[in-house]
N, C-alpha and C. Protein backbone atom coordinates (compact mmCIF):
# COMPACT_ATOMS: atom_id res chain seq x y z
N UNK A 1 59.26 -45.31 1.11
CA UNK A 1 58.11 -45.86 1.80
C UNK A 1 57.99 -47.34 1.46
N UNK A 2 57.75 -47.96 2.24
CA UNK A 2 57.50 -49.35 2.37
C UNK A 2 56.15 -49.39 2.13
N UNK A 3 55.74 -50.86 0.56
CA UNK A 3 54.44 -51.14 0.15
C UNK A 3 54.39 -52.41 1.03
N UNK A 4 55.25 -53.85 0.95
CA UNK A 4 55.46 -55.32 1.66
C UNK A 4 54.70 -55.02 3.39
N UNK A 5 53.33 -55.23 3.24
CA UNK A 5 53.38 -55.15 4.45
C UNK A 5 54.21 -56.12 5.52
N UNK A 6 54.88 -57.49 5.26
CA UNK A 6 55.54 -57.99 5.64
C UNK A 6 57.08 -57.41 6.03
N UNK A 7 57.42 -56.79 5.34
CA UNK A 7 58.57 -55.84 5.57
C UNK A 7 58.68 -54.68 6.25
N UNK A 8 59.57 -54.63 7.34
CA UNK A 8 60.25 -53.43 8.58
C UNK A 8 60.60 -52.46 7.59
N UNK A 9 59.88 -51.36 7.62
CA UNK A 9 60.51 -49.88 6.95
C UNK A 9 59.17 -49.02 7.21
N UNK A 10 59.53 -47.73 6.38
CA UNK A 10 58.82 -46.49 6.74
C UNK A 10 57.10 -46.99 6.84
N UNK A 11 56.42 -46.39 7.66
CA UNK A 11 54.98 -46.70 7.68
C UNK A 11 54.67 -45.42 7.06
N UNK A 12 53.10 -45.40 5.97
CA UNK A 12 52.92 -44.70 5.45
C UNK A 12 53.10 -43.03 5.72
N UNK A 13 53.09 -42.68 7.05
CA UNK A 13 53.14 -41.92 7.76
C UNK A 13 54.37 -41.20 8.14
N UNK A 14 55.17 -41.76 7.68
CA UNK A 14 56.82 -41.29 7.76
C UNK A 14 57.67 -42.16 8.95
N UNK A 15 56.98 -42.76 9.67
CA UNK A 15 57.35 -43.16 10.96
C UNK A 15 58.37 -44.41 10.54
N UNK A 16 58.65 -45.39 11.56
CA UNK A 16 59.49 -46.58 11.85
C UNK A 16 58.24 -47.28 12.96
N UNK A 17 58.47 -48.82 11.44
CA UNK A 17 57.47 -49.67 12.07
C UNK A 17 58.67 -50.35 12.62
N UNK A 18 58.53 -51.16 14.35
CA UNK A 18 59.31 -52.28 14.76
C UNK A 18 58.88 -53.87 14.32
N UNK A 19 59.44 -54.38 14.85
CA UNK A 19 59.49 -55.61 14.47
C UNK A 19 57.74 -56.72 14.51
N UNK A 20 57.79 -55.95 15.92
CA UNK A 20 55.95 -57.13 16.59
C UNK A 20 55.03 -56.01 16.04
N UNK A 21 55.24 -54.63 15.52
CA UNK A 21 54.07 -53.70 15.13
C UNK A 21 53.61 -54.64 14.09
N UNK A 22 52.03 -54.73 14.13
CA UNK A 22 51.61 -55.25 13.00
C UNK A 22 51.42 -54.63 11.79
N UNK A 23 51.77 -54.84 10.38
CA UNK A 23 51.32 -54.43 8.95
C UNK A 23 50.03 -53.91 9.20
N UNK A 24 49.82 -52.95 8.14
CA UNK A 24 48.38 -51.91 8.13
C UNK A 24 48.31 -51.79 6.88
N UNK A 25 47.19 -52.02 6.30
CA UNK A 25 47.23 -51.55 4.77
C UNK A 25 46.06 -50.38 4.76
N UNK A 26 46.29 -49.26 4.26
CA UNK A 26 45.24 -48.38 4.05
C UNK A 26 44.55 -47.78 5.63
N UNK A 27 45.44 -48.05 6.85
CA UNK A 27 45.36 -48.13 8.06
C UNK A 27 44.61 -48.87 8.38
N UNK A 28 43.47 -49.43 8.06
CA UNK A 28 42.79 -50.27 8.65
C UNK A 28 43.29 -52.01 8.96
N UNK A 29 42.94 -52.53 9.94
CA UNK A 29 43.21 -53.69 10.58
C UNK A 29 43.08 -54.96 9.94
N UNK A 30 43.78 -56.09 9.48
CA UNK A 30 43.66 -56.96 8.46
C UNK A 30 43.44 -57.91 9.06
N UNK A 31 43.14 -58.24 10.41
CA UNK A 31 42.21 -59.44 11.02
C UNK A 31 43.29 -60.40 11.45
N UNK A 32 42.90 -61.51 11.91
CA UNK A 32 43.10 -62.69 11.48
C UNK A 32 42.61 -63.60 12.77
N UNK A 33 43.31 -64.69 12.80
CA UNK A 33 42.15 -65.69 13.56
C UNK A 33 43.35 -66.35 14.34
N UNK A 34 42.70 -66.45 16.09
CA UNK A 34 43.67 -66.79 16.93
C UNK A 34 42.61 -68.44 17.66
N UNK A 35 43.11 -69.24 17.54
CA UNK A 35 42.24 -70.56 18.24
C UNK A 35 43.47 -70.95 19.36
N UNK A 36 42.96 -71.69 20.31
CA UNK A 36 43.23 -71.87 21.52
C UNK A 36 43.93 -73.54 21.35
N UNK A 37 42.89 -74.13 21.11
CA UNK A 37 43.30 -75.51 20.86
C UNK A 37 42.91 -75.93 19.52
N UNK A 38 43.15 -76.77 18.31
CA UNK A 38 42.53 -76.89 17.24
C UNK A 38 42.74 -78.52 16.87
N UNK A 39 42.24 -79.71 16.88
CA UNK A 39 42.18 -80.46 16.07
C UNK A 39 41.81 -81.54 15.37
N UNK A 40 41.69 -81.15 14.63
CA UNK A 40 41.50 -80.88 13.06
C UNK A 40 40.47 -79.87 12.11
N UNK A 41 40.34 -79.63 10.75
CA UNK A 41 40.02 -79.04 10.64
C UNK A 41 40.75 -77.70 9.42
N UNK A 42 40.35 -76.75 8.60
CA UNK A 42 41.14 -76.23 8.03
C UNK A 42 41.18 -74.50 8.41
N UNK A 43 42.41 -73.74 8.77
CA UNK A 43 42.15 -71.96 8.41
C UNK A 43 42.89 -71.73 7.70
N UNK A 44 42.51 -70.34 7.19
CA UNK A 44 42.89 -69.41 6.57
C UNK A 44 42.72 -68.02 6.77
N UNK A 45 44.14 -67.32 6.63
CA UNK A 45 43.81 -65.97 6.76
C UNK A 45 44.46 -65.07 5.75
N UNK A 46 43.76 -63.88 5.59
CA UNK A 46 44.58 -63.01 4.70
C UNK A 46 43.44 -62.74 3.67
N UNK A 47 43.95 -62.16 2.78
CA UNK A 47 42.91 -61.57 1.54
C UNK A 47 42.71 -63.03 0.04
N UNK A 48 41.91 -62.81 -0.11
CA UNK A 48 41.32 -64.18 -0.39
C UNK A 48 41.52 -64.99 -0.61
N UNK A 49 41.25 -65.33 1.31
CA UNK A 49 41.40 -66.69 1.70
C UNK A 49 40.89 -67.63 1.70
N UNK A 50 40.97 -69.09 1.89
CA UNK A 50 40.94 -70.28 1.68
C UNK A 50 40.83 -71.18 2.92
N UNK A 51 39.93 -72.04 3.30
CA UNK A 51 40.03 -73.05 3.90
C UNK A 51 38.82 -74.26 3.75
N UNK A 52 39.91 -75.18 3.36
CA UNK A 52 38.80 -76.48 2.78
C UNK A 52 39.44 -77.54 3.74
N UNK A 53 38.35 -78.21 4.72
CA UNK A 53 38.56 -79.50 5.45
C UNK A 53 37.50 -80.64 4.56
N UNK A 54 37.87 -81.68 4.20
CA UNK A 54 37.34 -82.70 3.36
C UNK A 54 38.04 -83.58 4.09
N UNK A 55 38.27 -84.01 5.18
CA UNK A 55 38.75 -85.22 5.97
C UNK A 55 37.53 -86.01 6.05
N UNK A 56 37.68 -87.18 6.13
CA UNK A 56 36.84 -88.34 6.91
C UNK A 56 37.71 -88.67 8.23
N UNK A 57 37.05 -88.05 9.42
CA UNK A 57 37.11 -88.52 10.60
C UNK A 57 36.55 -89.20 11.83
N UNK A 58 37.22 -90.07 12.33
CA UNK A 58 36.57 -90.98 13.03
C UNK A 58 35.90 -90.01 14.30
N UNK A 59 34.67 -90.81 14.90
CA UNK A 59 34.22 -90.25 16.11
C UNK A 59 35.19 -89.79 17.06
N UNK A 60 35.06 -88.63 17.77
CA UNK A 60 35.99 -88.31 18.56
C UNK A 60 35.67 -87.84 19.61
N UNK A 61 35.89 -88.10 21.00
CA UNK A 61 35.00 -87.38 22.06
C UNK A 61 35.52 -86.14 22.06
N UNK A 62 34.47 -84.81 22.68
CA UNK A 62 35.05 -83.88 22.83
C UNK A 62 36.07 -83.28 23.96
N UNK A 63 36.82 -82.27 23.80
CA UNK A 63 38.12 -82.47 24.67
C UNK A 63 37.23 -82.23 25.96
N UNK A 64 38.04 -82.26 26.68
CA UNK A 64 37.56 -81.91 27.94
C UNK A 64 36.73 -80.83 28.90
N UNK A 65 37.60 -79.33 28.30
CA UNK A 65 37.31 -78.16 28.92
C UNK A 65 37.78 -77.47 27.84
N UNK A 66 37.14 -76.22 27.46
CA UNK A 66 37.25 -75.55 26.22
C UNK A 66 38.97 -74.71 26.52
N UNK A 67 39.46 -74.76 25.37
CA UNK A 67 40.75 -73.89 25.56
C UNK A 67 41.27 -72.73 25.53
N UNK A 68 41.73 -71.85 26.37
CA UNK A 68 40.96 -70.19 25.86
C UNK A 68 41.63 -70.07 24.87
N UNK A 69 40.97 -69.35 23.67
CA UNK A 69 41.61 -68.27 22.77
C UNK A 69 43.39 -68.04 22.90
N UNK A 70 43.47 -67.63 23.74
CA UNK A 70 45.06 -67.12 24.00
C UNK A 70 45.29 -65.65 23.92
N UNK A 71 45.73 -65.16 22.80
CA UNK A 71 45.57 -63.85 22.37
C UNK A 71 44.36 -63.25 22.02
N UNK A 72 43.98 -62.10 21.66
CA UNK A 72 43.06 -61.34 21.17
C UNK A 72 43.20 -60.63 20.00
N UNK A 73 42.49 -61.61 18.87
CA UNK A 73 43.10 -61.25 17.38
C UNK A 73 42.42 -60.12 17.29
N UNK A 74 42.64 -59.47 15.96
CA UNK A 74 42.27 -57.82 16.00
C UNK A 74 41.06 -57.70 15.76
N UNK A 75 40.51 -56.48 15.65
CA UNK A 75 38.87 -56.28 15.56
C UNK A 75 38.24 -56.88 14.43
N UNK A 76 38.83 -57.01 13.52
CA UNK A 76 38.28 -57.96 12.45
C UNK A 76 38.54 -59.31 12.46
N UNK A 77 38.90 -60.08 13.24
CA UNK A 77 39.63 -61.24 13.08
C UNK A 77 38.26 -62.08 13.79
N UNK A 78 39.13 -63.41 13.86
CA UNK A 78 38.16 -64.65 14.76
C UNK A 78 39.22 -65.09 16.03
N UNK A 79 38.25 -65.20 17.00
CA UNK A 79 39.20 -65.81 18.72
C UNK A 79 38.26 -67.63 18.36
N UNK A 80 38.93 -68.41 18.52
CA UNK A 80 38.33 -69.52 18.53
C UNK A 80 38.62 -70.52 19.76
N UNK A 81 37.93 -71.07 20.55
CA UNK A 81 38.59 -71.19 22.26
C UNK A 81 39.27 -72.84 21.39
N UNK A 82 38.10 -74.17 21.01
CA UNK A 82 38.06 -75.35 21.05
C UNK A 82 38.10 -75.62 19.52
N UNK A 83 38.59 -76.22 18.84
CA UNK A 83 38.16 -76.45 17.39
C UNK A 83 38.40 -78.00 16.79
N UNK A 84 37.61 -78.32 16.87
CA UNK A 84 37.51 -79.78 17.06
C UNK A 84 37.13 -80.46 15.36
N UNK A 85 36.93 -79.90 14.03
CA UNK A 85 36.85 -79.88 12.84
C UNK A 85 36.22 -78.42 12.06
N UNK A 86 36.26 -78.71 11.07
CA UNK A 86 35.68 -77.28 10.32
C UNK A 86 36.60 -76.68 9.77
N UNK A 87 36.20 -75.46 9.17
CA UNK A 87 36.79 -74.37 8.12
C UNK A 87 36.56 -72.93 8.73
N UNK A 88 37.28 -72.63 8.99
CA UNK A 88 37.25 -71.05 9.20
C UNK A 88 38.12 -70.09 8.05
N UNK A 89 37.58 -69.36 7.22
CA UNK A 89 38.52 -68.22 6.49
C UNK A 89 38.28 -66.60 7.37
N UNK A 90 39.52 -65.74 7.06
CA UNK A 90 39.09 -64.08 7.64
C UNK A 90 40.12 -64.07 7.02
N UNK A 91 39.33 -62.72 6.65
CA UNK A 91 39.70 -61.60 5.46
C UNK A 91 38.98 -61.28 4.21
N UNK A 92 39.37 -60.27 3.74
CA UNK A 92 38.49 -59.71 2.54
C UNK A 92 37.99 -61.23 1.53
N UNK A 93 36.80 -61.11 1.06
CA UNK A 93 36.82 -61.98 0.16
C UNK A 93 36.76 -63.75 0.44
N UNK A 94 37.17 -63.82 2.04
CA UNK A 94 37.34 -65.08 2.03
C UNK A 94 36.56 -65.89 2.10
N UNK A 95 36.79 -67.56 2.01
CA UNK A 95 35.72 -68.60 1.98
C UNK A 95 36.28 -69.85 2.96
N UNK A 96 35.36 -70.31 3.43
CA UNK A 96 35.70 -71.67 3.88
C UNK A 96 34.26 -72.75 3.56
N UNK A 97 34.98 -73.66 3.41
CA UNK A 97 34.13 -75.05 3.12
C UNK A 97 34.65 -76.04 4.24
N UNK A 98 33.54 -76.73 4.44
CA UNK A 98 33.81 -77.94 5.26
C UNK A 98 32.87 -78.80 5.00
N UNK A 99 33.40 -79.88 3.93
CA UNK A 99 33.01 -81.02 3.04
C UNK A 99 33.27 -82.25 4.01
N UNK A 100 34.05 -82.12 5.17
CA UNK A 100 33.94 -83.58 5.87
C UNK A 100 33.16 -84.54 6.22
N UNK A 101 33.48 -85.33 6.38
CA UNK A 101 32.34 -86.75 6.84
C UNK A 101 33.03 -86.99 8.04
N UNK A 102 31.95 -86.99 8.88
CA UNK A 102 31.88 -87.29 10.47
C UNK A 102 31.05 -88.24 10.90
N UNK A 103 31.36 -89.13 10.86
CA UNK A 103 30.24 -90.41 11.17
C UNK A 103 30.11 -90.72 12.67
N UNK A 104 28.97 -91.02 13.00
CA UNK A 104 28.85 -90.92 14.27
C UNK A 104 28.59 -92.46 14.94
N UNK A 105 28.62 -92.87 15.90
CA UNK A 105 28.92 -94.34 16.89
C UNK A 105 27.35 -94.45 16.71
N UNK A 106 26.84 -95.70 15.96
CA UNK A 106 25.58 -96.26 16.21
C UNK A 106 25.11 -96.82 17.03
N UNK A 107 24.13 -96.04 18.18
CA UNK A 107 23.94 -96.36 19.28
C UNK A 107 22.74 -97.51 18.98
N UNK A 108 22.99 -98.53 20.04
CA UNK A 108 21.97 -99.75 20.26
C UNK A 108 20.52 -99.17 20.22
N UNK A 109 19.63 -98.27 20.21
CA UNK A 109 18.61 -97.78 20.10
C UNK A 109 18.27 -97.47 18.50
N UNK A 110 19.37 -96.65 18.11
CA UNK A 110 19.30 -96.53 16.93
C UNK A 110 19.32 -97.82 15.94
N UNK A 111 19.78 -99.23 16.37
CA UNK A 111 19.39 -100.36 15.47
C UNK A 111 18.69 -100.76 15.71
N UNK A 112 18.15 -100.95 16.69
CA UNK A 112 16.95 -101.29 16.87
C UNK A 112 15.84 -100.13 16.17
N UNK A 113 15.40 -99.43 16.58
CA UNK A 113 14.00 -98.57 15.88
C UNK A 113 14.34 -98.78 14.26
N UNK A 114 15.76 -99.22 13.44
CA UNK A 114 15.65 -99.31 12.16
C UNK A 114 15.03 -100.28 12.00
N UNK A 115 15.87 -101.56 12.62
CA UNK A 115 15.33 -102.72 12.22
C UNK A 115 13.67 -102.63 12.27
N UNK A 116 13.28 -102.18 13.40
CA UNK A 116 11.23 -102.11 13.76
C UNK A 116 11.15 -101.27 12.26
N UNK A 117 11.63 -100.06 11.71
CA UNK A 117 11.22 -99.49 11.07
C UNK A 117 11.23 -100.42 9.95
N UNK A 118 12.07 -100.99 9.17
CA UNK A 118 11.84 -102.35 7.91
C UNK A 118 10.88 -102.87 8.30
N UNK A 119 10.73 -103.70 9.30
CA UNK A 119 10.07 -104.33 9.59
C UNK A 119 8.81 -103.81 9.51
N UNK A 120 8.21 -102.88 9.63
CA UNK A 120 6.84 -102.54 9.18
C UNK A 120 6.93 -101.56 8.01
N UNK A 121 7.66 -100.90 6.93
CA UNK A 121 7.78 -100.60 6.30
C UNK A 121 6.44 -101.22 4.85
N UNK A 122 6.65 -102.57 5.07
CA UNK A 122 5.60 -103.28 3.76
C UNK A 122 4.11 -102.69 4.08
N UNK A 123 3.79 -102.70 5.48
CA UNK A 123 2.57 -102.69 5.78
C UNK A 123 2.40 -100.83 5.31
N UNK A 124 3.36 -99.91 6.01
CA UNK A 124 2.96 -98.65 4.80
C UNK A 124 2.66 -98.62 3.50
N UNK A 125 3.74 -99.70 3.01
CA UNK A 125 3.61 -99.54 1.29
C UNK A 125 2.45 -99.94 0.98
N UNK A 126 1.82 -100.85 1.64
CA UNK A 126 0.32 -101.25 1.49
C UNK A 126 -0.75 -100.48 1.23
N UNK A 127 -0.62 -99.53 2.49
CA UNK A 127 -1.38 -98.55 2.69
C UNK A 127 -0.98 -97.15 1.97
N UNK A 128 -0.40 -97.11 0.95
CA UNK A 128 0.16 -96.23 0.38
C UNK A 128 -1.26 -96.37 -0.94
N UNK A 129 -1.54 -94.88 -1.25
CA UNK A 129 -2.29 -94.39 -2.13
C UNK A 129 -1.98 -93.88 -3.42
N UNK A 130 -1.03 -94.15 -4.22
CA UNK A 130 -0.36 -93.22 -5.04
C UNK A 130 0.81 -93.14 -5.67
N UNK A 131 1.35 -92.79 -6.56
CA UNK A 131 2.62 -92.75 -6.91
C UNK A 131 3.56 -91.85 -6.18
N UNK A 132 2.99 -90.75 -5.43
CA UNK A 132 3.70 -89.78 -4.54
C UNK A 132 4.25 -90.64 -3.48
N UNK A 133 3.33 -91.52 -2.88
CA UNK A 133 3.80 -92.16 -1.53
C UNK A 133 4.69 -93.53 -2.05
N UNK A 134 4.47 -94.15 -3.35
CA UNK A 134 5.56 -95.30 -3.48
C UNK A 134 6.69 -94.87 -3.75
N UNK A 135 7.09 -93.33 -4.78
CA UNK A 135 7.88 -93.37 -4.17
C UNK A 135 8.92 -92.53 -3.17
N UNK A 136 7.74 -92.08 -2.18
CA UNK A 136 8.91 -91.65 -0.78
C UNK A 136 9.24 -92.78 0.07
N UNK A 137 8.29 -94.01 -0.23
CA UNK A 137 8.42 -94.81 0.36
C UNK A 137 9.66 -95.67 -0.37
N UNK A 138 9.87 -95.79 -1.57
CA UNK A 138 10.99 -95.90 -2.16
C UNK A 138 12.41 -95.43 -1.70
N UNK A 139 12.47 -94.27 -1.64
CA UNK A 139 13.44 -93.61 -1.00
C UNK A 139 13.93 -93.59 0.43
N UNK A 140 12.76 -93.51 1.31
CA UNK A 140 13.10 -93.93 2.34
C UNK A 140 13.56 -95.59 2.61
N UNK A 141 13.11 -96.44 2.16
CA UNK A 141 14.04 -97.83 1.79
C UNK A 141 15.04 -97.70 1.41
N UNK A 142 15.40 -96.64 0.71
CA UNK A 142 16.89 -96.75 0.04
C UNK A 142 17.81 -96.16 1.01
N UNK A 143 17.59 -95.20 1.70
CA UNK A 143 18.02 -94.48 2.54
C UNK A 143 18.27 -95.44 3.84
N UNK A 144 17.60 -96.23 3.89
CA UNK A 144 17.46 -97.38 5.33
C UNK A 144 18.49 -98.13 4.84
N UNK A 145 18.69 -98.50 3.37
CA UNK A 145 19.65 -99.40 3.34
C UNK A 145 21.30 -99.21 3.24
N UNK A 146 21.08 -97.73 2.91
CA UNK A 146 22.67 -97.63 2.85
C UNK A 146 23.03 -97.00 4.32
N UNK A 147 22.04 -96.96 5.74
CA UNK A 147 22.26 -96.35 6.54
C UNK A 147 22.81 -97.93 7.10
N UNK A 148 22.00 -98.44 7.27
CA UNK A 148 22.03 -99.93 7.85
C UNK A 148 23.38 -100.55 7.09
N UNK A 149 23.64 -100.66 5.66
CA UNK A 149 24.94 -101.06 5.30
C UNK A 149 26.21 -100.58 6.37
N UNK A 150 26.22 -99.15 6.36
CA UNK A 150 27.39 -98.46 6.58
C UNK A 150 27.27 -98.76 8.33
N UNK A 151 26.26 -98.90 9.26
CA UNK A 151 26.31 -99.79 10.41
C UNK A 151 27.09 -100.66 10.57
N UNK A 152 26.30 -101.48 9.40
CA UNK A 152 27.08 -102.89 9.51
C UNK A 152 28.47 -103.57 9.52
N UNK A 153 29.18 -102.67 8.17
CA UNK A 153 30.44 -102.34 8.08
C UNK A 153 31.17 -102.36 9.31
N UNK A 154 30.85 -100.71 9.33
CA UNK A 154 31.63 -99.79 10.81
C UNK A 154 30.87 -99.63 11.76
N UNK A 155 30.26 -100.07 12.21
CA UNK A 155 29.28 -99.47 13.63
C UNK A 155 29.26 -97.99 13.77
N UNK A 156 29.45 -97.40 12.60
CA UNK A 156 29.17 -95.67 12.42
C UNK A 156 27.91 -95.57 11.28
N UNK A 157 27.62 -94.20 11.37
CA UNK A 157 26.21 -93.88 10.66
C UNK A 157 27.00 -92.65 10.25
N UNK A 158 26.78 -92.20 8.77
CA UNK A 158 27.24 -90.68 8.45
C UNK A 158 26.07 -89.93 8.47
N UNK A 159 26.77 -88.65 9.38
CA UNK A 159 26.38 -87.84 9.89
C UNK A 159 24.50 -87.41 8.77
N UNK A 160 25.54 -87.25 7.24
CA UNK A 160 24.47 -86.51 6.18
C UNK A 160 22.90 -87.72 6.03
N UNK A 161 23.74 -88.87 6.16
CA UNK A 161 22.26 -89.76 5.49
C UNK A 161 21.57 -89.75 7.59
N UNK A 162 21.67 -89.89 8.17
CA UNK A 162 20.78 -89.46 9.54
C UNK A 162 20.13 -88.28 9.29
N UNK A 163 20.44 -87.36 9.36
CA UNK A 163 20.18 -86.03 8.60
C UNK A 163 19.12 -86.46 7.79
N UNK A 164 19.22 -86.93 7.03
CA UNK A 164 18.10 -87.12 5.86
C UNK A 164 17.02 -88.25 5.93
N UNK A 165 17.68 -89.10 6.48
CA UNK A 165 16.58 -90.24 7.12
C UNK A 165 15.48 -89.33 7.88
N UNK A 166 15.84 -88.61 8.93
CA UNK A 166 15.29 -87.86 9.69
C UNK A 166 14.58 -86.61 8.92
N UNK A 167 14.94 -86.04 7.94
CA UNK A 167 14.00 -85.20 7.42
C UNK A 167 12.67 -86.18 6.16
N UNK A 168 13.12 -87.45 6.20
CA UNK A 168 12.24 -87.61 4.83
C UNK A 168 11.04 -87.94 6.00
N UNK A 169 11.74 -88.68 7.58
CA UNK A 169 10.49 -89.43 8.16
C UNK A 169 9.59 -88.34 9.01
N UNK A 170 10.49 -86.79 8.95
CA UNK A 170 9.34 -85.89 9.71
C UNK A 170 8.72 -85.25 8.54
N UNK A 171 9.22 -85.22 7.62
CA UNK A 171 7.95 -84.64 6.49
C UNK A 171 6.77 -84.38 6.20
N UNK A 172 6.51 -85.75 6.50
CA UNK A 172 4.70 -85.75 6.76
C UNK A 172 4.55 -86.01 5.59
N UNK A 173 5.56 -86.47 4.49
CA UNK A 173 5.37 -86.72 3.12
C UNK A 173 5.43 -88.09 2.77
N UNK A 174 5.07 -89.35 4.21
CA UNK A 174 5.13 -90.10 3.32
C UNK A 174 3.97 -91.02 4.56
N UNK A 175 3.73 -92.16 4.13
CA UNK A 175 2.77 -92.86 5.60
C UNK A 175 3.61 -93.18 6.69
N UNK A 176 4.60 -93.82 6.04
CA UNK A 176 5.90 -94.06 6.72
C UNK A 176 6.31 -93.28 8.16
N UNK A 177 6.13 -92.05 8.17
CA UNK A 177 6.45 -90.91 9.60
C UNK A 177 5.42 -91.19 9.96
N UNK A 178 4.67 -91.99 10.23
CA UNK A 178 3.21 -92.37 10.98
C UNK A 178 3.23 -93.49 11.99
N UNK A 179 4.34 -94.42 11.73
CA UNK A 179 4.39 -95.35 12.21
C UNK A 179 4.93 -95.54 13.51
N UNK A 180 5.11 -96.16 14.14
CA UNK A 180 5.39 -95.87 15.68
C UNK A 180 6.77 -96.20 15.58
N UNK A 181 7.53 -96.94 15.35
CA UNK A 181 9.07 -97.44 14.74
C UNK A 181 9.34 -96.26 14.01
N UNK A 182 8.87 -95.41 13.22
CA UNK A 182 9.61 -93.81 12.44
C UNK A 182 9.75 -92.97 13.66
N UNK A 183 8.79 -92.80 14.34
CA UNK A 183 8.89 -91.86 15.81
C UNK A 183 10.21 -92.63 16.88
N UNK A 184 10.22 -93.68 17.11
CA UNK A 184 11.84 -94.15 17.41
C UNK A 184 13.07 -94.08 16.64
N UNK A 185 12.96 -94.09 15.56
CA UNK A 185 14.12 -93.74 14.64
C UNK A 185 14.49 -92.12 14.62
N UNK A 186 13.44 -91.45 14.38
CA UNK A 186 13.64 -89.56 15.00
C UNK A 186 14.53 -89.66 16.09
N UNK A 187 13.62 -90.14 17.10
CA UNK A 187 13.82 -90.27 18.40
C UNK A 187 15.30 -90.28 19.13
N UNK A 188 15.83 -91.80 18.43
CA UNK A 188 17.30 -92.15 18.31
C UNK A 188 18.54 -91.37 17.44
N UNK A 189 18.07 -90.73 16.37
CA UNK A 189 18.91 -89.77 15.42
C UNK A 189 19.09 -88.63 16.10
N UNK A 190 18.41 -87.76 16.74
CA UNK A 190 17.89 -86.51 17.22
C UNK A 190 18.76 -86.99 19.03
N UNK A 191 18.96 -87.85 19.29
CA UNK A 191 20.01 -88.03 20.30
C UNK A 191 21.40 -88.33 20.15
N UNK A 192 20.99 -88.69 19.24
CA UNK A 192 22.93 -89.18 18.40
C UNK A 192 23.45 -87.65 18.02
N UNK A 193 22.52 -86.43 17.17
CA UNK A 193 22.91 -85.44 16.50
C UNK A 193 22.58 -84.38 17.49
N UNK A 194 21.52 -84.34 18.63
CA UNK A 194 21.41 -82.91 19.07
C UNK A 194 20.52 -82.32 18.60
């Protein structure tokens, strides 16, 4: 009897596995993952599996028209049509991470509502009551500046600090999301991200 599920010989059953029959362990179906078009991005398949994408990639439009699947991986598996970054693992045990940085094209709206947002930024701190509000208002300055740096640089914004710009200014945790320039900066992030 044949243990290698990779290896042509007796199936547990006494029989003759051919060549395209797929391996069975314990009869049940060991998955795996069929994508259509993929790139970039990391998989993995099999018993504990692995897939880590940590690329920094540039903006990329999306393809055109999604790509079908192709085949029809088995009942446990993943069909993936388009895969345009990410981590997918299948199988027992498995994991995927997707640590990438995806920076996105800083649209002319979006520098503008920052710049308005500095620009009245002092007049919150003014009106700030407290050590709670100096410093979210702290933070959110800091956050403005390494968003606005990395603009400046590359005319890209990473994905995570938008993300977070955008959660400190809907909070309601600071005076700052009050201002009419924070409601354009949402405004502009929340069109860049979806």
């Amino acid at each position: 009897m044949t243990t290698d599920p990779n290896e042509q010989g007796e199936r547990d059953d006494g029989g003759r596995r051919t060549a395209d029959e797929p391996a069975r362990t314990g009869g049940a179906d060991r998955g795996g993952i069929v994508i259509g078009l993929m790139t970039g991005g990391a998989v993995a398949a099999g018993e504990r599996a692995r897939a880590e994408d940590r690329s920094d990639r540039a903006p990329a439009p999306a393809p055109a028209a999604p790509a079908p699947a192709g085949a029809t991986p088995p009942p446990s598996g993943i069909a993936i049509g388009t895969m345009t970054g990410g981590a997918v693992a299948a199988g027992p045990e498995a994991h995927a991470l997707d640590a990438s940085r995806r920076p996105v094209l800083a649209s002319p709206e979006l520098v503008r509502a920052l710049a308005e947002l500095r620009a009245e930024l002092p007049v919150a701190a003014t009106g700030s009551d407290g050590d709670g509000d100096d410093h979210a208002i702290a933070e959110l300055t800091d956050q403005l500046t390494l968003l606005e740096g990395g603009i400046a640089r590359t005319q890209q914004a990473e994905r995570g600090r938008l993300e977070r710009l955008r959660a400190l200014l809907t909070s309601g945790s600071t005076l700052a999301g009050g201002l009419a320039s924070a409601v354009a900066v949402v405004q502009a992030i929340s069109a860049l991200l979806g």
